[in-house]
Protein backbone atom coordinates (compact mmCIF):
# COMPACT_ATOMS: atom_id res chain seq x y z
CA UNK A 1 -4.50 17.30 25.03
CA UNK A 2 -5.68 20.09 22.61
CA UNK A 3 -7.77 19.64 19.87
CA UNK A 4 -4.97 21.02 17.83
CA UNK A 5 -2.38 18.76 19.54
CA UNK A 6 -5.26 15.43 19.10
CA UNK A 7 -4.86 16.84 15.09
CA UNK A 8 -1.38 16.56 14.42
CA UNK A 9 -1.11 13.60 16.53
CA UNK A 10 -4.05 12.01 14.17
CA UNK A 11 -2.33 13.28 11.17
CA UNK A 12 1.08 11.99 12.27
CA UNK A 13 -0.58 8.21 12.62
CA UNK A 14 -2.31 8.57 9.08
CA UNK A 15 1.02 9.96 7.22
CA UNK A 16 2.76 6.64 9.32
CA UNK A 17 -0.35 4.19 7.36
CA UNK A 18 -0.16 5.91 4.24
CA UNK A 19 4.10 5.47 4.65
CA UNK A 20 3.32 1.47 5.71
CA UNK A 21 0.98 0.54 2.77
CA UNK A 22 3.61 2.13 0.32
CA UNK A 23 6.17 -0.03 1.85
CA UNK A 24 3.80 -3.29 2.00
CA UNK A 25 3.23 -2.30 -2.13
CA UNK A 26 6.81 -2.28 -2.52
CA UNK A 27 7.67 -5.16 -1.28
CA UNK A 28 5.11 -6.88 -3.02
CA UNK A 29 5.99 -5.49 -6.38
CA UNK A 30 9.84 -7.13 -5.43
CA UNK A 31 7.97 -10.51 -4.80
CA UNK A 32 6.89 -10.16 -8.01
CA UNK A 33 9.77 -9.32 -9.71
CA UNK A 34 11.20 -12.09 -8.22
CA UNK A 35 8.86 -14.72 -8.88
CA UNK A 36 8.57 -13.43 -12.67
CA UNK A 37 12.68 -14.54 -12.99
CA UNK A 38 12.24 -17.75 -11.04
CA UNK A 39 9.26 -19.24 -12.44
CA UNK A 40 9.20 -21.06 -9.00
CA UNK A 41 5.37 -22.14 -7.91
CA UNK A 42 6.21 -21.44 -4.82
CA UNK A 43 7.31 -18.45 -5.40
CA UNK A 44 4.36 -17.26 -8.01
CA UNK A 45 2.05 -18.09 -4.56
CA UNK A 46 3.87 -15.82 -2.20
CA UNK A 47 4.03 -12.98 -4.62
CA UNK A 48 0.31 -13.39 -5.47
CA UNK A 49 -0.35 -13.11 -1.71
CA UNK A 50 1.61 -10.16 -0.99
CA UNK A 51 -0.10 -8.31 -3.90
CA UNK A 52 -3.14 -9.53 -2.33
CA UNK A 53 -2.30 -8.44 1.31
CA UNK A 54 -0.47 -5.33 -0.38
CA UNK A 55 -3.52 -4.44 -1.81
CA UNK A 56 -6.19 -4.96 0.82
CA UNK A 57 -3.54 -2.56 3.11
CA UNK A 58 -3.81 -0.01 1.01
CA UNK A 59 -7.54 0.15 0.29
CA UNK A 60 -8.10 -0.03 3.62
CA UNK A 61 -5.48 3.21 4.60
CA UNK A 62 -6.74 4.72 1.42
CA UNK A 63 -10.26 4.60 3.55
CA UNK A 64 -8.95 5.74 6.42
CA UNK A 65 -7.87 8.90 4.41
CA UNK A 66 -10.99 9.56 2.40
CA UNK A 67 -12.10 12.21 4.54
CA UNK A 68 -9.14 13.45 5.86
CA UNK A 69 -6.93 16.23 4.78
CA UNK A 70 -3.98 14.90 4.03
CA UNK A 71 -1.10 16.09 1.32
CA UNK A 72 -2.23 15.10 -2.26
CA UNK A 73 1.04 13.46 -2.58
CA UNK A 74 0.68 11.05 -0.49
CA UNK A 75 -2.66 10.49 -1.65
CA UNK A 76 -1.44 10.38 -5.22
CA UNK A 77 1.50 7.92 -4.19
CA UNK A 78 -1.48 5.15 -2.71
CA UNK A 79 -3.15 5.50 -6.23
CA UNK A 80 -0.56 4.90 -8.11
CA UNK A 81 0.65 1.89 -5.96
CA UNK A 82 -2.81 0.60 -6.14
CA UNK A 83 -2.89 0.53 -9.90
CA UNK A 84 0.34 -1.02 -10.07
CA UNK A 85 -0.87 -3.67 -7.49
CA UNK A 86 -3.44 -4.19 -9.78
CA UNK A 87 -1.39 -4.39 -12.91
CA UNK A 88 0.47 -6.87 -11.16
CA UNK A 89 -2.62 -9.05 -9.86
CA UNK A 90 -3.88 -9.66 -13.21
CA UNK A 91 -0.34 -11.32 -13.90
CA UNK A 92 -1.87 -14.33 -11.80
C-alpha cells in the first residue's frame, strides 16, 4: 500500500467518524425533542444519556481530527453539533 493510498484510506475512515458523531448528535437532539413534548422521566433519562454519549463521540472524533487535515466543513459541522449538545445538556 502507498503512502498516498494509506492517506486517503486514513482520510476516508476520519470523514466516516466525523459523518457518525453528526449522526449520534442528531439523534440525540430528536431524543430531546421528544422528551421536551412528553415530559416522560423516562424519557428525560434517555435523552440526557444520548446527549451525554452524543457528546463524548464527538469530542473524542473531534480529537482524532485535531491534527489532521480535514475539510473545514466538516470540522465546522462537529462544532456546531457540540455547542448544540451542550445547549441541550444544560436543559437537564
Amino acid at each position: 500500500m502507498t503512502v498516498k493510498s494509506r492517506y486517503q484510506k486514513l482520510n476516508q475512515q476520519l470523514y466516516h467518524s466525523s459523518q457518525e458523531a453528526i449522526r449520534t448528535a442528531q439523534q440525540a437532539h430528536n431524543a430531546v425533542t421528544q422528551a421536551q413534548s412528553s415530559l416522560l422521566p423516562q424519557e428525560i433519562q434517555y435523552a440526557e444519556h444520548k446527549v451525554c454519549e452524543a457528546l463524548s463521540y464527538l469530542r473524542q472524533v473531534q480529537d482524532q481530527l485535531q491534527n489532521q487535515d480535514i475539510a473545514p466543513e466538516i470540522r465546522q459541522s462537529l462544532k456546531q453539533e457540540e455547542s448544540r449538545l451542550m445547549q441541550e445538556y444544560e436543559l437537564f
